[in-house]
PDB file of N, CA and C in Angstrom:
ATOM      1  N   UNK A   1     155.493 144.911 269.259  1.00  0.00           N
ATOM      2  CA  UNK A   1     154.662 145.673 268.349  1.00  0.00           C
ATOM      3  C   UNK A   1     155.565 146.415 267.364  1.00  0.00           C
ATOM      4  N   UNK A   2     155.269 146.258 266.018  1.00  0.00           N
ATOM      5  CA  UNK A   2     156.061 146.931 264.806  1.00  0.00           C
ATOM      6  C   UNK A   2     155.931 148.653 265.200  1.00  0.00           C
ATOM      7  N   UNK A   3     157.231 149.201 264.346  1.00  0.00           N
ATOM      8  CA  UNK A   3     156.774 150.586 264.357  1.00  0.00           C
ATOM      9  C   UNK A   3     156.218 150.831 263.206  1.00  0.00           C
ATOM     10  N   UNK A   4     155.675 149.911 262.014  1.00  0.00           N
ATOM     11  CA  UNK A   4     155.089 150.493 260.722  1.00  0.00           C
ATOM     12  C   UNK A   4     154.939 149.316 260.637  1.00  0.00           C
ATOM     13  N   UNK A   5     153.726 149.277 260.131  1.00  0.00           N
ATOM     14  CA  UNK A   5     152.854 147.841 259.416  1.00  0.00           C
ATOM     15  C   UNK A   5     152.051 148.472 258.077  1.00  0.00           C
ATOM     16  N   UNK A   6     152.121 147.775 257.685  1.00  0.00           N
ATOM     17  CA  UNK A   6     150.912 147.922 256.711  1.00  0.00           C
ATOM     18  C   UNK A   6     149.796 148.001 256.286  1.00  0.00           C
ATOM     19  N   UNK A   7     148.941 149.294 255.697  1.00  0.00           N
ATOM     20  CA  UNK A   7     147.901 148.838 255.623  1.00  0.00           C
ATOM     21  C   UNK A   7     147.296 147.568 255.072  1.00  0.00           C
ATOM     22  N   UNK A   8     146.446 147.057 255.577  1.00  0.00           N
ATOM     23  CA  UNK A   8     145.399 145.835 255.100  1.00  0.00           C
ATOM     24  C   UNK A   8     144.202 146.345 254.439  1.00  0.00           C
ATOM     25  N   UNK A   9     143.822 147.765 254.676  1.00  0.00           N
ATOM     26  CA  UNK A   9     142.361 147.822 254.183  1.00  0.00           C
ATOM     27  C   UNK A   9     142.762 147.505 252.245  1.00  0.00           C
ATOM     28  N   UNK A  10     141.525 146.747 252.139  1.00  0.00           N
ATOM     29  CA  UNK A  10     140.964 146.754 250.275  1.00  0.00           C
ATOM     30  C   UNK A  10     141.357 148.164 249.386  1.00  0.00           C
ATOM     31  N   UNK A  11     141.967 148.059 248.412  1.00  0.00           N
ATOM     32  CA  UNK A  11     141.970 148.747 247.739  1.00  0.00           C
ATOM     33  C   UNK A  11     140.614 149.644 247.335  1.00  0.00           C
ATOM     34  N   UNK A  12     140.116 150.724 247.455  1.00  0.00           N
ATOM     35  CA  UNK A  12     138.961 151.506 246.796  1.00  0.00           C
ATOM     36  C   UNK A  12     139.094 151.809 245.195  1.00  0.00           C
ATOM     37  N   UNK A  13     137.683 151.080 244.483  1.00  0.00           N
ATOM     38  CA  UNK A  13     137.757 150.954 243.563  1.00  0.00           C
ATOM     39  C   UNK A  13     136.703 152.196 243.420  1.00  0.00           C
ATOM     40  N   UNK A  14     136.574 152.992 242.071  1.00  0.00           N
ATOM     41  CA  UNK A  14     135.791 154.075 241.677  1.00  0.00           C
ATOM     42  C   UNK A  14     135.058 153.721 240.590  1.00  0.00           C
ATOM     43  N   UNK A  15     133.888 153.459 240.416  1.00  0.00           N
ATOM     44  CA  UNK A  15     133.455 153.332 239.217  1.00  0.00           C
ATOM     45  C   UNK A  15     133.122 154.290 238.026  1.00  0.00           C
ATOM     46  N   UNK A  16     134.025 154.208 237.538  1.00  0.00           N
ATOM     47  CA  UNK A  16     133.836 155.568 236.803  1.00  0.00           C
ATOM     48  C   UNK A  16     132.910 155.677 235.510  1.00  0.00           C
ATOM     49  N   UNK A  17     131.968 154.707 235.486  1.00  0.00           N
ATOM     50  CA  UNK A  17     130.886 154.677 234.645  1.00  0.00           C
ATOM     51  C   UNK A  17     130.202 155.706 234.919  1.00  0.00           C
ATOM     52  N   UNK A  18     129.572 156.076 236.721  1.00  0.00           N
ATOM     53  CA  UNK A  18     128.731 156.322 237.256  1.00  0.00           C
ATOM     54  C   UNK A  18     129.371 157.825 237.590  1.00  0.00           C
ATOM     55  N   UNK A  19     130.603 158.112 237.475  1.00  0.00           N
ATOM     56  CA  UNK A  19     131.296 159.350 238.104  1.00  0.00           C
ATOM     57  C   UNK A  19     132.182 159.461 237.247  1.00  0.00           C
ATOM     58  N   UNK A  20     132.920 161.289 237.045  1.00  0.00           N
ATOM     59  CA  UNK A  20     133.604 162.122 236.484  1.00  0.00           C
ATOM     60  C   UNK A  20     134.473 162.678 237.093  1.00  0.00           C
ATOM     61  N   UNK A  21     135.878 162.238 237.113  1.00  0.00           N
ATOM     62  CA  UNK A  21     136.715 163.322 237.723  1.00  0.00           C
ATOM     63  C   UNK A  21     136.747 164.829 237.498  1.00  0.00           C
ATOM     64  N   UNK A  22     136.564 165.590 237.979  1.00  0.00           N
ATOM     65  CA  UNK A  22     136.417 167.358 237.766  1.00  0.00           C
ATOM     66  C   UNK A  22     137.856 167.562 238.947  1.00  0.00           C
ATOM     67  N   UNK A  23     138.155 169.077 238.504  1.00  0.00           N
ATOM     68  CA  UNK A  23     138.652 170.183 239.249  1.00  0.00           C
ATOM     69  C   UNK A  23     137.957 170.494 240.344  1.00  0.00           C
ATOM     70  N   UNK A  24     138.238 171.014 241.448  1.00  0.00           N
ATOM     71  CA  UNK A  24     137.289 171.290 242.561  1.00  0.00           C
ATOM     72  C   UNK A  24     138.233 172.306 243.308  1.00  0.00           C
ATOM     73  N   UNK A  25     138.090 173.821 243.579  1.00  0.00           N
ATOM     74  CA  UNK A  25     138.559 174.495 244.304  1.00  0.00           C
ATOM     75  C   UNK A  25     137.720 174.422 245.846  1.00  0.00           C
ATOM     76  N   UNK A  26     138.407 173.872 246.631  1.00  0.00           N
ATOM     77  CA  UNK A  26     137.862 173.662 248.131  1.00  0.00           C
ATOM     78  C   UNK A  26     138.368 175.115 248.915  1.00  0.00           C
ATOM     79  N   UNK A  27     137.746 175.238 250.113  1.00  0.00           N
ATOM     80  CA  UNK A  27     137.892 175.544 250.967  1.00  0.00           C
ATOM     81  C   UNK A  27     137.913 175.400 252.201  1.00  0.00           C
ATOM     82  N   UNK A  28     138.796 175.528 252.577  1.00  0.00           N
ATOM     83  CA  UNK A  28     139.626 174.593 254.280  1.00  0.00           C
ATOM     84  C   UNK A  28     139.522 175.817 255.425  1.00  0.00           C
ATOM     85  N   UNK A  29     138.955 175.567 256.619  1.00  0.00           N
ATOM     86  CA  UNK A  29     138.981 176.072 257.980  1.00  0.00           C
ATOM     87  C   UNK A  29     140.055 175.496 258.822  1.00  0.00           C
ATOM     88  N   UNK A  30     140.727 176.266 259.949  1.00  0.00           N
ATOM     89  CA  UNK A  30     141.325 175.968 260.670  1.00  0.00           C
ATOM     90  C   UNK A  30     141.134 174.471 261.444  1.00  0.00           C
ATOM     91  N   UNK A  31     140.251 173.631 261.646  1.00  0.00           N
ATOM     92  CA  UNK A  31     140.118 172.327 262.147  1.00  0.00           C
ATOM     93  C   UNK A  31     140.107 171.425 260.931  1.00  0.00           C
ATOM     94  N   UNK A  32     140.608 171.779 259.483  1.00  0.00           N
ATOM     95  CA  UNK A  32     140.962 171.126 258.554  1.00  0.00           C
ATOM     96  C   UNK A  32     139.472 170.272 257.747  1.00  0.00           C
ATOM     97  N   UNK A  33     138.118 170.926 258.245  1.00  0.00           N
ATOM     98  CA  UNK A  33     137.580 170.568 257.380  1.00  0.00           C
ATOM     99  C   UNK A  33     137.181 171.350 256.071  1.00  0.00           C
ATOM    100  N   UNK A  34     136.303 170.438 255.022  1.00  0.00           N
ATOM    101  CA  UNK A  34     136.445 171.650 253.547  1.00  0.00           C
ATOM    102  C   UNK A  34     135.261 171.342 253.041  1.00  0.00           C
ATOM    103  N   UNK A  35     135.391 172.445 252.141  1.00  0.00           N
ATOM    104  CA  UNK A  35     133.479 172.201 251.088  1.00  0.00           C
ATOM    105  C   UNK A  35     134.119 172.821 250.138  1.00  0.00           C
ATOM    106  N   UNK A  36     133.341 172.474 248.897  1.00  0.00           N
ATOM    107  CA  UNK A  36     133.629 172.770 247.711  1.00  0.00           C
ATOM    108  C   UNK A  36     133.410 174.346 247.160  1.00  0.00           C
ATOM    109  N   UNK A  37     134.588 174.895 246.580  1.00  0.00           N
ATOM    110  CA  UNK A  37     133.546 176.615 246.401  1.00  0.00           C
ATOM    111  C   UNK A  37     132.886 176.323 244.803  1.00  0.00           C
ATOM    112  N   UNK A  38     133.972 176.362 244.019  1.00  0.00           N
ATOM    113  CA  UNK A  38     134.171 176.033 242.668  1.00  0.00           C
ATOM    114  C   UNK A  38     134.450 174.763 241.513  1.00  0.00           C
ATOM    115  N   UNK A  39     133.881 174.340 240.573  1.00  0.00           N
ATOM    116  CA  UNK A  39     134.625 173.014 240.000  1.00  0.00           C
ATOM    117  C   UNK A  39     134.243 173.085 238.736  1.00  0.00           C
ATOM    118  N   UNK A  40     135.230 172.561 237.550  1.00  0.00           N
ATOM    119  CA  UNK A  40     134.949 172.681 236.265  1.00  0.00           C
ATOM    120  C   UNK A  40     134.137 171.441 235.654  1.00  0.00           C
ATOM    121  N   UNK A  41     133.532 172.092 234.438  1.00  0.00           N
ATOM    122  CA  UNK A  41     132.732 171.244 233.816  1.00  0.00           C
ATOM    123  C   UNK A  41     133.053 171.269 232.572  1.00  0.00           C
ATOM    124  N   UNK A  42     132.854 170.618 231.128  1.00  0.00           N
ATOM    125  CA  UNK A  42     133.661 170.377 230.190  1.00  0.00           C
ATOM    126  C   UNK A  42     132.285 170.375 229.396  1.00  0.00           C
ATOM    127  N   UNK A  43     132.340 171.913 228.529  1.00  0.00           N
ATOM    128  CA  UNK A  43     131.088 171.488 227.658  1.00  0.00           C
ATOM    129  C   UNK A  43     131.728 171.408 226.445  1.00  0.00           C
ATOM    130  N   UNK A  44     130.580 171.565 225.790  1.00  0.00           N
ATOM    131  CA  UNK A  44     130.385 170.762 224.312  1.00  0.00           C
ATOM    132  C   UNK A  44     131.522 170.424 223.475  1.00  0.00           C
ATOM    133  N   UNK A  45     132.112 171.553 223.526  1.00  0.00           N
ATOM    134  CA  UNK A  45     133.727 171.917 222.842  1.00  0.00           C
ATOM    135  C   UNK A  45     134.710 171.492 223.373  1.00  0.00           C
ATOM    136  N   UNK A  46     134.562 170.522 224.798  1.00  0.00           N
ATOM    137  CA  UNK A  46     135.840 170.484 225.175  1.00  0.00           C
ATOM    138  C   UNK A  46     136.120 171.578 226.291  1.00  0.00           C
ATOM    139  N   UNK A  47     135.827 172.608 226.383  1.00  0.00           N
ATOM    140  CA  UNK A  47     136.345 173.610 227.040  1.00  0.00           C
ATOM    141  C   UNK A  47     135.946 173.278 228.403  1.00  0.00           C
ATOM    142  N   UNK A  48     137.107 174.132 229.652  1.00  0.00           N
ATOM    143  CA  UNK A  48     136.517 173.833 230.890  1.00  0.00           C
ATOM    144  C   UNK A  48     135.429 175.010 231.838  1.00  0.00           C
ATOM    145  N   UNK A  49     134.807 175.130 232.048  1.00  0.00           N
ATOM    146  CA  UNK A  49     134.119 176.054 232.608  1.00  0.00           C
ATOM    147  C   UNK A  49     133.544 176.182 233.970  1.00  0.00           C
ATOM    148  N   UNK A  50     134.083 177.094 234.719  1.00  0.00           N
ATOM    149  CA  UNK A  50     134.479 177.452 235.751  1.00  0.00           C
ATOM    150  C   UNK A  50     133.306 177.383 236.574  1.00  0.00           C
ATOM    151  N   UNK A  51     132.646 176.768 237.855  1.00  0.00           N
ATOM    152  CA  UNK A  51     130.991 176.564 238.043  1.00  0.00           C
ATOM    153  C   UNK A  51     131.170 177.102 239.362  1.00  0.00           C
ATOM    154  N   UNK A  52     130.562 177.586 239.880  1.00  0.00           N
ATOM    155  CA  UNK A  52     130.330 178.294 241.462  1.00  0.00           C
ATOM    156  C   UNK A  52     129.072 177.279 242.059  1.00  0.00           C
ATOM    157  N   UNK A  53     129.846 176.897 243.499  1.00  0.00           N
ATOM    158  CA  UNK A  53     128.785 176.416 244.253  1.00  0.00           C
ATOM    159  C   UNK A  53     127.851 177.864 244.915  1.00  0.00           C
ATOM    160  N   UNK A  54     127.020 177.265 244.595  1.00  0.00           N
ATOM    161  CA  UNK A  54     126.306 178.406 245.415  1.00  0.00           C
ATOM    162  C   UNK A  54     125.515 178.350 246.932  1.00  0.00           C
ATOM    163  N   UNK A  55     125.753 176.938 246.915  1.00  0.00           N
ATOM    164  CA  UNK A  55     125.307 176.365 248.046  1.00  0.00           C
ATOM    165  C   UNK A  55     125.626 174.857 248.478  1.00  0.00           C
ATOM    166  N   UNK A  56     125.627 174.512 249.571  1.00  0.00           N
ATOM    167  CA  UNK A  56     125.682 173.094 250.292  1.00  0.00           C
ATOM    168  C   UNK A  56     124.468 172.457 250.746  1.00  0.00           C
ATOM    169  N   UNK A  57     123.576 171.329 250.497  1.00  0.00           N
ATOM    170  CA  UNK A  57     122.420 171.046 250.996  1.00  0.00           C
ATOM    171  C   UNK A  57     122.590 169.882 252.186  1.00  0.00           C
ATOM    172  N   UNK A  58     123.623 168.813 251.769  1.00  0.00           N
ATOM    173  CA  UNK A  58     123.798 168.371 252.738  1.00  0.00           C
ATOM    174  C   UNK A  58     125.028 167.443 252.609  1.00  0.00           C
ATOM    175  N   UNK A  59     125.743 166.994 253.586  1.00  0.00           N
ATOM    176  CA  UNK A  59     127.190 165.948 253.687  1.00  0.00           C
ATOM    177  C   UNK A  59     127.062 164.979 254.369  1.00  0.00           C
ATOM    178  N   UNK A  60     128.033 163.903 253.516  1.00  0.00           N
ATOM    179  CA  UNK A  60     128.007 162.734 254.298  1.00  0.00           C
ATOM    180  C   UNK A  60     129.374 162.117 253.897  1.00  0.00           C
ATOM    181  N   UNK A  61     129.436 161.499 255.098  1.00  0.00           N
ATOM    182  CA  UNK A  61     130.921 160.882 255.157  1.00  0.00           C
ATOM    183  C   UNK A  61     130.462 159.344 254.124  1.00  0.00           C
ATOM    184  N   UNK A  62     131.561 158.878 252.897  1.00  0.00           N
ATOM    185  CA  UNK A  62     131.571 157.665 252.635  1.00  0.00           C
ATOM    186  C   UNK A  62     132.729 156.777 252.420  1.00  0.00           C
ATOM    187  N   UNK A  63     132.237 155.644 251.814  1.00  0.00           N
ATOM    188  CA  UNK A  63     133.548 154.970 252.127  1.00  0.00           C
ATOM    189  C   UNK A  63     134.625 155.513 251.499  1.00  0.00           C
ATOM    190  N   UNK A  64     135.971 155.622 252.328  1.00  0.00           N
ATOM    191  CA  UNK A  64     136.855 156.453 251.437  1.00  0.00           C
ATOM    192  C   UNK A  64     136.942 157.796 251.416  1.00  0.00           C
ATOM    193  N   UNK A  65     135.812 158.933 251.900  1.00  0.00           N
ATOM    194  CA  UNK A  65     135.925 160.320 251.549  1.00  0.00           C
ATOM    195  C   UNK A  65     134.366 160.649 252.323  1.00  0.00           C
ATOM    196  N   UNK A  66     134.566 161.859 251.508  1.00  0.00           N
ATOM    197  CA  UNK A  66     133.207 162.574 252.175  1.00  0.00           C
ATOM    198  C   UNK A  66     132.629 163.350 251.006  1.00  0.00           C
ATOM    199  N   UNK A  67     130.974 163.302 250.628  1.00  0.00           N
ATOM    200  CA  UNK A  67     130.121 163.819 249.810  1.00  0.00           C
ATOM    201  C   UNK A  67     129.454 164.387 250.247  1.00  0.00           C
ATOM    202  N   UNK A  68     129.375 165.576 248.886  1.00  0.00           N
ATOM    203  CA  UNK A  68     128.614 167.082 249.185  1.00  0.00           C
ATOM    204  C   UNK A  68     127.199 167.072 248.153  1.00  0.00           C
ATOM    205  N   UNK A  69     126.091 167.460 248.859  1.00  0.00           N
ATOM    206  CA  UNK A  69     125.090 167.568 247.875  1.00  0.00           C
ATOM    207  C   UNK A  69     124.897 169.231 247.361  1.00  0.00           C
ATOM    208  N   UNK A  70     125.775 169.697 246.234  1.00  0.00           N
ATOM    209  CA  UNK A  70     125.404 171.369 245.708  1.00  0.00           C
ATOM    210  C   UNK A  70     124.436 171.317 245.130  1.00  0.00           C
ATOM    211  N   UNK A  71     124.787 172.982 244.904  1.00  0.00           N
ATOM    212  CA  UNK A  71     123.619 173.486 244.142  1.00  0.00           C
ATOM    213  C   UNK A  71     124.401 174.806 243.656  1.00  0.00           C
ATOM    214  N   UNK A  72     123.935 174.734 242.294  1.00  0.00           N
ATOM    215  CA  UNK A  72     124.625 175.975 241.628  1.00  0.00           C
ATOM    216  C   UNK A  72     124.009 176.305 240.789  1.00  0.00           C
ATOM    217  N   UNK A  73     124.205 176.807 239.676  1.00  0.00           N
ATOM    218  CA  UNK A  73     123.022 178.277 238.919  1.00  0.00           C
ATOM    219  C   UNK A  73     123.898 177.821 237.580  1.00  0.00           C
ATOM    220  N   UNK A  74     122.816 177.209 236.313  1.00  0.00           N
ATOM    221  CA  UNK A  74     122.769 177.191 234.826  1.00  0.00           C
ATOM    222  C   UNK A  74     122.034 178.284 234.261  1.00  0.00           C
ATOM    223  N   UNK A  75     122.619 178.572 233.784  1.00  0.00           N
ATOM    224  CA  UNK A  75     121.784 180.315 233.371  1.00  0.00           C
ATOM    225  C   UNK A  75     120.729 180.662 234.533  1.00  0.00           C
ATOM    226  N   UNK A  76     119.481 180.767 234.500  1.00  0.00           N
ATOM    227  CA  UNK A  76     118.752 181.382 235.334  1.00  0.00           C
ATOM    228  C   UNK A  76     118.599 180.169 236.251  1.00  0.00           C
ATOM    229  N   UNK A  77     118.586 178.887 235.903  1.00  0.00           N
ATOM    230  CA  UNK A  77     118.084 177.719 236.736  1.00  0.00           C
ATOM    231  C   UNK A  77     118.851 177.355 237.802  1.00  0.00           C
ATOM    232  N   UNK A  78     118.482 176.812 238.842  1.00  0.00           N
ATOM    233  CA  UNK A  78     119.668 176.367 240.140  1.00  0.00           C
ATOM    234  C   UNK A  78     119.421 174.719 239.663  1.00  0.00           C
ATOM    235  N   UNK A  79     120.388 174.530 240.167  1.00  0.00           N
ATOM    236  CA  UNK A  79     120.823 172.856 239.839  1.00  0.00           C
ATOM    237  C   UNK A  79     121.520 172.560 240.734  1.00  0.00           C
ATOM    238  N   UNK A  80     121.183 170.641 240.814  1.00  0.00           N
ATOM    239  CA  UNK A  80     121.912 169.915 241.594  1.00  0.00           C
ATOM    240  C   UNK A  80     122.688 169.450 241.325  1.00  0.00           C
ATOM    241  N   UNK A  81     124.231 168.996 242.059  1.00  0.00           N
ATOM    242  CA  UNK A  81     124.960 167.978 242.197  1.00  0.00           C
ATOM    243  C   UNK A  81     125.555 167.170 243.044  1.00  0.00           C
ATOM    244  N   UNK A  82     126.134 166.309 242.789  1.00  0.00           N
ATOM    245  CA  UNK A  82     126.882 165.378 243.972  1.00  0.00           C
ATOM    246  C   UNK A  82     128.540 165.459 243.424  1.00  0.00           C
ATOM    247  N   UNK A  83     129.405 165.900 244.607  1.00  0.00           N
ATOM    248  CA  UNK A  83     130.620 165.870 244.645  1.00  0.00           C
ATOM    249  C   UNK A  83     131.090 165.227 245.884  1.00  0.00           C
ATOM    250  N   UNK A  84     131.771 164.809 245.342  1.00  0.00           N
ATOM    251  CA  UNK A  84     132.679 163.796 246.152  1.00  0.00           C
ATOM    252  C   UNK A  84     133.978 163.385 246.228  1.00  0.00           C
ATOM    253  N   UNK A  85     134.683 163.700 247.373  1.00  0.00           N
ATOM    254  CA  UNK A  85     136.368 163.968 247.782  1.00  0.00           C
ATOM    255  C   UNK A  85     136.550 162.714 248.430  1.00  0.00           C
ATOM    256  N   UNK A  86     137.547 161.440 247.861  1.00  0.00           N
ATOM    257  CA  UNK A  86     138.155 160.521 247.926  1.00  0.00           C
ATOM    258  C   UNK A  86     139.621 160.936 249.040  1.00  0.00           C
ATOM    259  N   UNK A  87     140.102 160.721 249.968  1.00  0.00           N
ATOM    260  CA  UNK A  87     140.510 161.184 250.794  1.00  0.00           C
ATOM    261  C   UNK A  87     142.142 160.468 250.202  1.00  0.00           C
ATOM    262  N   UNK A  88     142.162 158.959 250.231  1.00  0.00           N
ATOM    263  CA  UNK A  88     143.226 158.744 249.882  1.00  0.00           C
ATOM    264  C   UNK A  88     143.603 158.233 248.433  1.00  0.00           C
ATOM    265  N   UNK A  89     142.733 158.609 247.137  1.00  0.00           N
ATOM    266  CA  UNK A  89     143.093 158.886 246.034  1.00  0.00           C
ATOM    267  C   UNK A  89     143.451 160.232 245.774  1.00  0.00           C
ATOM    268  N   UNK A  90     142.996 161.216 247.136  1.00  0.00           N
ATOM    269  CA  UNK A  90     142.888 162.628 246.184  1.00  0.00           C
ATOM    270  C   UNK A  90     142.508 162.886 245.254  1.00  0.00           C
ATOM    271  N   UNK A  91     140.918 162.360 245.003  1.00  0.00           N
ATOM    272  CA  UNK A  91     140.387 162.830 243.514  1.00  0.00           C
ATOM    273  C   UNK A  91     139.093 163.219 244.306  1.00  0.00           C
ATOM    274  N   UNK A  92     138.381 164.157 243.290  1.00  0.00           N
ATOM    275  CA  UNK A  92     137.030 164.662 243.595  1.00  0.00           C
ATOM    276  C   UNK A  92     136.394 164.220 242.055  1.00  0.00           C
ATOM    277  N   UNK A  93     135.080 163.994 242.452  1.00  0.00           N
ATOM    278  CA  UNK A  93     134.316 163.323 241.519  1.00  0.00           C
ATOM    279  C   UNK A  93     133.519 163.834 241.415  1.00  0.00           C
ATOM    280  N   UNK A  94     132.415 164.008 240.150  1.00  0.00           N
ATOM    281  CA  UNK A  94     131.054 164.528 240.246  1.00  0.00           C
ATOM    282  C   UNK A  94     130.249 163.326 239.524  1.00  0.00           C
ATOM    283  N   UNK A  95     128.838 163.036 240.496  1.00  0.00           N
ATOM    284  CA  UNK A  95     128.044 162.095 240.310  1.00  0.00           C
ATOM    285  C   UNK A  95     128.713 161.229 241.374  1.00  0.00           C
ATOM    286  N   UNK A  96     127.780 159.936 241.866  1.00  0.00           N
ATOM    287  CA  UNK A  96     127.851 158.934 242.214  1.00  0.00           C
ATOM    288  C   UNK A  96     126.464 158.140 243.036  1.00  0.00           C
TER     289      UNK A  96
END
């Protein structure tokens, strides 16, 4: 038996039609799992703007990573999103 082989799994492809790489300030507990606190969004101008989760509705592990369903606050309105942490690209995405 080798002491290092190689992975075989498929490369993970991202479609990035359907998804946006963002910033994502996580937060990590001692058994190393995380949820999203914060992540930027890029309005009109270009500029990045700083978004607070305000909540978690629900998670699921997918291929590659694990997705968060938020919810956070546009002026008075709460809103949804989907973020999603790619484990071995290290990218977080919004949408998918």
């Amino acid at each position: 038996m080798p002491f290092f082989e190689i992975d075989k799994t498929p490369e993970l492809n991202i479609d990035f039609s359907r998804c946006q790489p963002v910033s994502v300030i996580a937060a990590f507990n001692p058994q190393g799992e995380f949820k999203p606190v914060h992540f930027g969004l890029m309005d009109l101008y270009g500029n990045v703007c700083k978004v607070k989760v305000t909540g978690i509705k629900n998670t699921k592990d997918v291929r590659g990573g694990k997705s968060f369903i938020c919810t956070y606050m546009a002026g008075d309105q709460e809103r949804e999103c989907i973020l999603t942490y790619y484990l071995d690209k290290h990218l977080w995405v919004l949408g998918n």
